[in-house]
PDB file of N, CA and C in Angstrom:
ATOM      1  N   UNK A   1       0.853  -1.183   0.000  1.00  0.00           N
ATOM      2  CA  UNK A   1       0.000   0.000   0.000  1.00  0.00           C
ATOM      3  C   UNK A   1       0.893   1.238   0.000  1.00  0.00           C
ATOM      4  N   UNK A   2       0.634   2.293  -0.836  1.00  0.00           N
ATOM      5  CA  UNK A   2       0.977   3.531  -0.824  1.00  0.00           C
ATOM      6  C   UNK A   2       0.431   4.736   0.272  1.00  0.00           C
ATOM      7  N   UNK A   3       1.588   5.419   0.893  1.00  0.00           N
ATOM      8  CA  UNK A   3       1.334   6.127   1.652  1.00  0.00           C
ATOM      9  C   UNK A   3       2.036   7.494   1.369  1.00  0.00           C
ATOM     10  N   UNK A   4       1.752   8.949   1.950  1.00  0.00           N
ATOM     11  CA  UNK A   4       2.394  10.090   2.070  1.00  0.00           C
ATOM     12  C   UNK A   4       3.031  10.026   3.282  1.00  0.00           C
ATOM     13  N   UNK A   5       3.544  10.457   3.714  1.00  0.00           N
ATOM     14  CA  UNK A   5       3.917  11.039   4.982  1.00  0.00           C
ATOM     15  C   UNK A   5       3.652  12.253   5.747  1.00  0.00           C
ATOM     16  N   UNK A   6       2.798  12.657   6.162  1.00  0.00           N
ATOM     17  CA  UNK A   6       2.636  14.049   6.477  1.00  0.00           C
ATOM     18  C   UNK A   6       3.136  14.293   7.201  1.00  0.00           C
ATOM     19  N   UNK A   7       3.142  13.903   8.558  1.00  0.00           N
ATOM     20  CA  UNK A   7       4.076  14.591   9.618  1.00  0.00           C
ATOM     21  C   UNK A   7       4.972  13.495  10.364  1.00  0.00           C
ATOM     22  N   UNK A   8       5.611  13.911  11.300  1.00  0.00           N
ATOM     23  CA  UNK A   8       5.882  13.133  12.790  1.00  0.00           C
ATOM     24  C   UNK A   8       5.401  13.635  13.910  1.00  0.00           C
ATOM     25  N   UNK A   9       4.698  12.636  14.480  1.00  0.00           N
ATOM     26  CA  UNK A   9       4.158  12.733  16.011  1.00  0.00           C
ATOM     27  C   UNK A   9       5.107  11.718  16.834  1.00  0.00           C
ATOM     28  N   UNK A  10       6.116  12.431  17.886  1.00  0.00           N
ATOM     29  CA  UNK A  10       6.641  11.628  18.889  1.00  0.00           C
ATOM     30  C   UNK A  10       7.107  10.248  18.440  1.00  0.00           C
ATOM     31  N   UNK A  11       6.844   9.414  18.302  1.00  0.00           N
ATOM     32  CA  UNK A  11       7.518   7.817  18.281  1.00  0.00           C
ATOM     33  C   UNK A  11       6.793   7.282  16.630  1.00  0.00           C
ATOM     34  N   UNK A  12       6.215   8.386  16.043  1.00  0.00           N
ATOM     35  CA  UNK A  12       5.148   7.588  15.041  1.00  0.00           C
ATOM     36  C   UNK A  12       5.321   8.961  14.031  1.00  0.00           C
ATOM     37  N   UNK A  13       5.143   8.548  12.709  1.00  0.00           N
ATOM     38  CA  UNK A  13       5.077   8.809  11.187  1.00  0.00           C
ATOM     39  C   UNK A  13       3.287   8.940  11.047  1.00  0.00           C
ATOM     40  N   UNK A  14       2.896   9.850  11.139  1.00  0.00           N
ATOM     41  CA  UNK A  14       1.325  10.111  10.521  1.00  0.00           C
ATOM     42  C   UNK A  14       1.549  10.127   9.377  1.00  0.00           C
ATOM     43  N   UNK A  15       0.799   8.917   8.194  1.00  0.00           N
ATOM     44  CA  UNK A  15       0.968   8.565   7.026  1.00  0.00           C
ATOM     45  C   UNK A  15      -0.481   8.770   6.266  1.00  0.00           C
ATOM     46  N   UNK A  16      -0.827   9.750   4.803  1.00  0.00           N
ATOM     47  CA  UNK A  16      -2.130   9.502   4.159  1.00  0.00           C
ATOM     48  C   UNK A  16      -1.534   8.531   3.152  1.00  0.00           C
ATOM     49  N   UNK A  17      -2.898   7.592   3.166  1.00  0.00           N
ATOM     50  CA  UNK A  17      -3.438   6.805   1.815  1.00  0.00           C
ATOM     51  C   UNK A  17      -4.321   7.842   0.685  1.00  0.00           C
ATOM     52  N   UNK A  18      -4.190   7.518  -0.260  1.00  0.00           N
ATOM     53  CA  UNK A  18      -4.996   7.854  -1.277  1.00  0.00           C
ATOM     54  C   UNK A  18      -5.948   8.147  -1.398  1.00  0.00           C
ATOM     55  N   UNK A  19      -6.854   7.829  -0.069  1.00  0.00           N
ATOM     56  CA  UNK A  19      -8.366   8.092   0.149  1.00  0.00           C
ATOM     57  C   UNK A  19      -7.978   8.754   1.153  1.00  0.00           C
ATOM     58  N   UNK A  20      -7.174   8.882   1.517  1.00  0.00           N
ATOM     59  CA  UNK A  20      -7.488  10.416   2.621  1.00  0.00           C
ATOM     60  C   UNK A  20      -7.343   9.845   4.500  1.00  0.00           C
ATOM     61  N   UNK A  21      -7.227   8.458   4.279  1.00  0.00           N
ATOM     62  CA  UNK A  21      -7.172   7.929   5.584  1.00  0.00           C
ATOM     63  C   UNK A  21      -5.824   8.132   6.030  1.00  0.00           C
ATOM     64  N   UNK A  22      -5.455   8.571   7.131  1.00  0.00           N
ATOM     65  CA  UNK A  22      -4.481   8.303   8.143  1.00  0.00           C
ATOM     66  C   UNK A  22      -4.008   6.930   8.637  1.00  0.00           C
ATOM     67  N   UNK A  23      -2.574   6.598   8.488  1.00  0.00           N
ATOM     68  CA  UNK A  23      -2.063   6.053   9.799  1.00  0.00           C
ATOM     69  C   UNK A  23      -1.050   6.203  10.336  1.00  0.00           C
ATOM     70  N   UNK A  24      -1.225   5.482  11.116  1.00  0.00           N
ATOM     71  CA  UNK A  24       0.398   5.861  12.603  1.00  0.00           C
ATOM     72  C   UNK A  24       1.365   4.406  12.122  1.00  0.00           C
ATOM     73  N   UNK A  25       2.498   4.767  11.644  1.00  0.00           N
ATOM     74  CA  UNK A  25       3.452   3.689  11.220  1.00  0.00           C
ATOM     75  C   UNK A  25       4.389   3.647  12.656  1.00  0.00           C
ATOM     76  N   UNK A  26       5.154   2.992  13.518  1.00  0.00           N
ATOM     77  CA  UNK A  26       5.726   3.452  14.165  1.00  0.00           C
ATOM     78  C   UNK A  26       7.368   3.991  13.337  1.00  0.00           C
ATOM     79  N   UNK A  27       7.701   4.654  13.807  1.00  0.00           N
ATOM     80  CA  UNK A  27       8.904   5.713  13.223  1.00  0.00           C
ATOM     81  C   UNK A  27       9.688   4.927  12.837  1.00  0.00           C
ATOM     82  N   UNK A  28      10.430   3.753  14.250  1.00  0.00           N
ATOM     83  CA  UNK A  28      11.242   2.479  13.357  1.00  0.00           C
ATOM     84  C   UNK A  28      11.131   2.138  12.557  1.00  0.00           C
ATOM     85  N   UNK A  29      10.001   1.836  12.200  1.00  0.00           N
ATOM     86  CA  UNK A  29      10.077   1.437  10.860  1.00  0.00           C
ATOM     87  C   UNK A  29       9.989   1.907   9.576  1.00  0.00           C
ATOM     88  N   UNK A  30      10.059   2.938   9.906  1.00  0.00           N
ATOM     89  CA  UNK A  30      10.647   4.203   8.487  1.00  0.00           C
ATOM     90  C   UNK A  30      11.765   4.153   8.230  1.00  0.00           C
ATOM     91  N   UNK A  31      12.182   4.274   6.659  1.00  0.00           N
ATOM     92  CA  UNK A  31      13.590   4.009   6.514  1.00  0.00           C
ATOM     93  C   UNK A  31      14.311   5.412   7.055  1.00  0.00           C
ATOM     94  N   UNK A  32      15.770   5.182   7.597  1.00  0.00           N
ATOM     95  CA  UNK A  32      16.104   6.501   8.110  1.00  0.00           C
ATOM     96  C   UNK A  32      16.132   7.220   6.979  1.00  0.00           C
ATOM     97  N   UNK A  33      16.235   8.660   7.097  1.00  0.00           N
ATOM     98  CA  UNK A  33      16.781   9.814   5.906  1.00  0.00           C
ATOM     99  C   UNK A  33      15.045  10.468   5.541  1.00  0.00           C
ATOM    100  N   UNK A  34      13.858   9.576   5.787  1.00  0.00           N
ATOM    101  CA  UNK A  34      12.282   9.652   5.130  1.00  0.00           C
ATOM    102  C   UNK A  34      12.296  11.098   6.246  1.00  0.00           C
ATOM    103  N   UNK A  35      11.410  11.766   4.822  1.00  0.00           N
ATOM    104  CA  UNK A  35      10.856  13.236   5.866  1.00  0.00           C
ATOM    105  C   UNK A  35       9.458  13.280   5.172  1.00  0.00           C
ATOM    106  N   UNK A  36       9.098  14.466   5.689  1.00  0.00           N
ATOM    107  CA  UNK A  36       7.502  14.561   5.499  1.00  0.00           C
ATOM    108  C   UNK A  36       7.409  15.658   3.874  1.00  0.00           C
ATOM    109  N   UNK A  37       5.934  14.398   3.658  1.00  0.00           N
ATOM    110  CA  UNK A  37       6.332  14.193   1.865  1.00  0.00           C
ATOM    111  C   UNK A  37       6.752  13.272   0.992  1.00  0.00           C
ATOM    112  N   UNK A  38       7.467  12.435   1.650  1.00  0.00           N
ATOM    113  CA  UNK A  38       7.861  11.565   1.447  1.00  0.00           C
ATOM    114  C   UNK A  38       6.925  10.418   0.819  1.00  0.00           C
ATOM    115  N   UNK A  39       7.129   9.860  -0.137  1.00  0.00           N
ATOM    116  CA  UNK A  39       5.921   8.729  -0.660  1.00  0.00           C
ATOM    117  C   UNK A  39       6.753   7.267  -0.432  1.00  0.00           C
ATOM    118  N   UNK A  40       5.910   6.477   0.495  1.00  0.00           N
ATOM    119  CA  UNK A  40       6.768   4.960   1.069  1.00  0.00           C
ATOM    120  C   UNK A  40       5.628   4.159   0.964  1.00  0.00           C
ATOM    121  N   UNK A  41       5.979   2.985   0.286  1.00  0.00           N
ATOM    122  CA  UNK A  41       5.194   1.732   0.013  1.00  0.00           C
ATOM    123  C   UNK A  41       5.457   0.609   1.428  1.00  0.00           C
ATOM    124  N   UNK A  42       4.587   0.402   1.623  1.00  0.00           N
ATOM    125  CA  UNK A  42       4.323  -0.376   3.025  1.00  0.00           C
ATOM    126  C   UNK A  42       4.213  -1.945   2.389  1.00  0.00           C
ATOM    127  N   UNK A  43       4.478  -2.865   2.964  1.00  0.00           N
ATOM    128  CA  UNK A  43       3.814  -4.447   2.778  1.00  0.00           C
ATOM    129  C   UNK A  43       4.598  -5.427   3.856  1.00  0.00           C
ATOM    130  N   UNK A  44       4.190  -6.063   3.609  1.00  0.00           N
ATOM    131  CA  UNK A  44       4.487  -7.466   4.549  1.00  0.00           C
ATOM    132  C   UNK A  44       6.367  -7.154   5.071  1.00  0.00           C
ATOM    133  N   UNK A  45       6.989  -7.191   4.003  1.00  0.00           N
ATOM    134  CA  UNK A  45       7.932  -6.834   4.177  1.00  0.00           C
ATOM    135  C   UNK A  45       8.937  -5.523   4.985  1.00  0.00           C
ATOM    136  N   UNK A  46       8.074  -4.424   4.849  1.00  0.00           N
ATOM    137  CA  UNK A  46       8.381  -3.647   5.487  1.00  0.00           C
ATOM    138  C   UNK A  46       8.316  -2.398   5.005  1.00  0.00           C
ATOM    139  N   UNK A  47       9.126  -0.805   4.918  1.00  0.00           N
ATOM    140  CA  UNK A  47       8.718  -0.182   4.595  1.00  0.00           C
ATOM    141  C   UNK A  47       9.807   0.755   3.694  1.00  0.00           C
ATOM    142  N   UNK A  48       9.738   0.748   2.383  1.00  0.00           N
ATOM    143  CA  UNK A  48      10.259   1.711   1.495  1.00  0.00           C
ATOM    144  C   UNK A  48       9.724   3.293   0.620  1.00  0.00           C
ATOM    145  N   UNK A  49      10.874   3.909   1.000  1.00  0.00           N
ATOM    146  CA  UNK A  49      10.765   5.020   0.066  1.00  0.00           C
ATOM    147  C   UNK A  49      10.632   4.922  -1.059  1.00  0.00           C
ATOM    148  N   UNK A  50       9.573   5.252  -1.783  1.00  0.00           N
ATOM    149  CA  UNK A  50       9.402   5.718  -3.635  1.00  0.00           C
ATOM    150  C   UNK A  50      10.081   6.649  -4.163  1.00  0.00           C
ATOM    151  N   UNK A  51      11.397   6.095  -4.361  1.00  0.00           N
ATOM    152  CA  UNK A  51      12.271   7.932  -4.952  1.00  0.00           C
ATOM    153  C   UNK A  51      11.753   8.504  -5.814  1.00  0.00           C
ATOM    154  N   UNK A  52      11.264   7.348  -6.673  1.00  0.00           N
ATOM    155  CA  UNK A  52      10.667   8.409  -8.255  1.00  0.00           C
ATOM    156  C   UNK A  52       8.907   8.620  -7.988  1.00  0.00           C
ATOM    157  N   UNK A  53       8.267   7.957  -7.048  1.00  0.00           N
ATOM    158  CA  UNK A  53       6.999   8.735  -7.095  1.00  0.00           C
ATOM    159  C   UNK A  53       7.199  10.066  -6.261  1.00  0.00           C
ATOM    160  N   UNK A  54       8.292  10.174  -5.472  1.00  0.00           N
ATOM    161  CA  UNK A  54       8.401  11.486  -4.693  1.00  0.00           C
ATOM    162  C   UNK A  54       8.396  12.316  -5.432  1.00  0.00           C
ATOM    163  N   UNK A  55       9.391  12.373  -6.313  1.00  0.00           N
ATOM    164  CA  UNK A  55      10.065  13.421  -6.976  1.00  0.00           C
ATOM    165  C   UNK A  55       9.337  13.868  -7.916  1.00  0.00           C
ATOM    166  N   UNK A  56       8.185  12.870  -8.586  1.00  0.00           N
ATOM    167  CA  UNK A  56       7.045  13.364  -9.339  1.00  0.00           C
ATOM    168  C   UNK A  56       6.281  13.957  -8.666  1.00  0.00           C
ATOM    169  N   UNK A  57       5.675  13.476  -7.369  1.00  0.00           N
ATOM    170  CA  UNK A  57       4.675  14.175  -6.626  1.00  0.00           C
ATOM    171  C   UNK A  57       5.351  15.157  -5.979  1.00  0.00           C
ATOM    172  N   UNK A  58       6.267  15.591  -6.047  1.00  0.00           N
ATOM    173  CA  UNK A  58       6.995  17.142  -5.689  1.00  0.00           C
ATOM    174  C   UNK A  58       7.229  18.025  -6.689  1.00  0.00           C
ATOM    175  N   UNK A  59       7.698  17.473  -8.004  1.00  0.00           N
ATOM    176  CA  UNK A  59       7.111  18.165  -9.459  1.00  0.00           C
ATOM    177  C   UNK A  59       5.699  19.009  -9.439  1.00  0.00           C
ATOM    178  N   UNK A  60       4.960  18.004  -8.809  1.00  0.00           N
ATOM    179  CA  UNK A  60       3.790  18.513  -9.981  1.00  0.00           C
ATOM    180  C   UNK A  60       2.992  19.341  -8.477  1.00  0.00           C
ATOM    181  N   UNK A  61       3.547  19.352  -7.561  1.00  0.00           N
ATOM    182  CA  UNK A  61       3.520  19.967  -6.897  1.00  0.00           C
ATOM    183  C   UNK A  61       3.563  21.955  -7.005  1.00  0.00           C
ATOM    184  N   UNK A  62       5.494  21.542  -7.244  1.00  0.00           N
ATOM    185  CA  UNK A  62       5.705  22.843  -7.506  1.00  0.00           C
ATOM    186  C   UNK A  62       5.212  23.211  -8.353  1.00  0.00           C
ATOM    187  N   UNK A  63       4.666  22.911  -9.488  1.00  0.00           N
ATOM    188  CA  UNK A  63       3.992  23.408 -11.216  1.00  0.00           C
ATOM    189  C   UNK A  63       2.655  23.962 -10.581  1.00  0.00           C
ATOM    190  N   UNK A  64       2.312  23.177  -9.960  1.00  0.00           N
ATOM    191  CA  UNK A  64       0.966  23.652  -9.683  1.00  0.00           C
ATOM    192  C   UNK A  64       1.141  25.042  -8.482  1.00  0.00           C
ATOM    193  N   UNK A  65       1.990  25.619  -8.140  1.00  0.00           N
ATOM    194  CA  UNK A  65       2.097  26.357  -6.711  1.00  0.00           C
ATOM    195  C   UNK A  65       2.398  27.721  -7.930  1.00  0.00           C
ATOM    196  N   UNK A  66       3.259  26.902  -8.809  1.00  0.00           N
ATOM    197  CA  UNK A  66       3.910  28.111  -9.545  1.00  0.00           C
ATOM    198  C   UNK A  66       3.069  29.033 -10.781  1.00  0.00           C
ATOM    199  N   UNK A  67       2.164  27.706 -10.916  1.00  0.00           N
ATOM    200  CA  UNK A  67       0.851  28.726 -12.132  1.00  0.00           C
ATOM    201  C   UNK A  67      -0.031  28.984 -11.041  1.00  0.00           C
ATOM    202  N   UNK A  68      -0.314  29.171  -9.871  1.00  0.00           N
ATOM    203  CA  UNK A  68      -1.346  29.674  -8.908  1.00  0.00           C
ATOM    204  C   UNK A  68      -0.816  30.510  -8.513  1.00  0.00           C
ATOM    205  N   UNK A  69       0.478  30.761  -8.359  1.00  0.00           N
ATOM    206  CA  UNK A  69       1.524  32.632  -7.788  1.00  0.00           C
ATOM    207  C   UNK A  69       1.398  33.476  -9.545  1.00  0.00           C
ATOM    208  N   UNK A  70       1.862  32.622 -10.683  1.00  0.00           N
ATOM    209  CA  UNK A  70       1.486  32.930 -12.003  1.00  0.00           C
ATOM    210  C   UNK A  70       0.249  33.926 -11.921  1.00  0.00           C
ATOM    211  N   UNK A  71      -1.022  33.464 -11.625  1.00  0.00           N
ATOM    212  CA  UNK A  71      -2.388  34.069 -11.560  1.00  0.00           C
ATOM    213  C   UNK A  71      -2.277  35.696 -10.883  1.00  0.00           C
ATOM    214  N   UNK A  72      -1.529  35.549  -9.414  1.00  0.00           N
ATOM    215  CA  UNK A  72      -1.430  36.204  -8.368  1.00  0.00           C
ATOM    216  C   UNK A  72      -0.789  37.682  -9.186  1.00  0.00           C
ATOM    217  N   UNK A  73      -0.036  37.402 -10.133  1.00  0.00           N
ATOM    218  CA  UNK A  73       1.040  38.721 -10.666  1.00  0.00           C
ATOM    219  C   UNK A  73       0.033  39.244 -11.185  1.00  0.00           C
TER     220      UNK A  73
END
């Protein structure tokens, strides 16, 4: 399962799914270096960072921040 990372709370990673649900991963088990934003695939196995869905979903991020300040001028 695919998750975001939104924040850290104390001992735990507050993680969204795709539908908008929350969960609490405990922090251990985040790979070290993961910050918030971060896109990590969860399974049986354990838990990895998505380098290339990050870096897309931080793309299209900024594109979108940058034609909405675009509007603002």
């Amino acid at each position: 399962m695919q998750y975001v990372i939104d924040r850290f709370e104390g001992r735990y990673a507050v993680c969204e799914d795709e539908q908008g649900n929350m969960l609490h991963i405990e922090r251990v088990r985040i790979p070290i270096g993961a910050k918030e934003g971060d896109v990590i695939f969860v399974s049986d196995t354990g838990v990895e960072i998505d380098l290339e869905v990050t870096k897309k979903r931080k793309a299209n991020i900024e594109a979108l921040a940058k034609e909405l300040w675009k509007d603002e001028e």
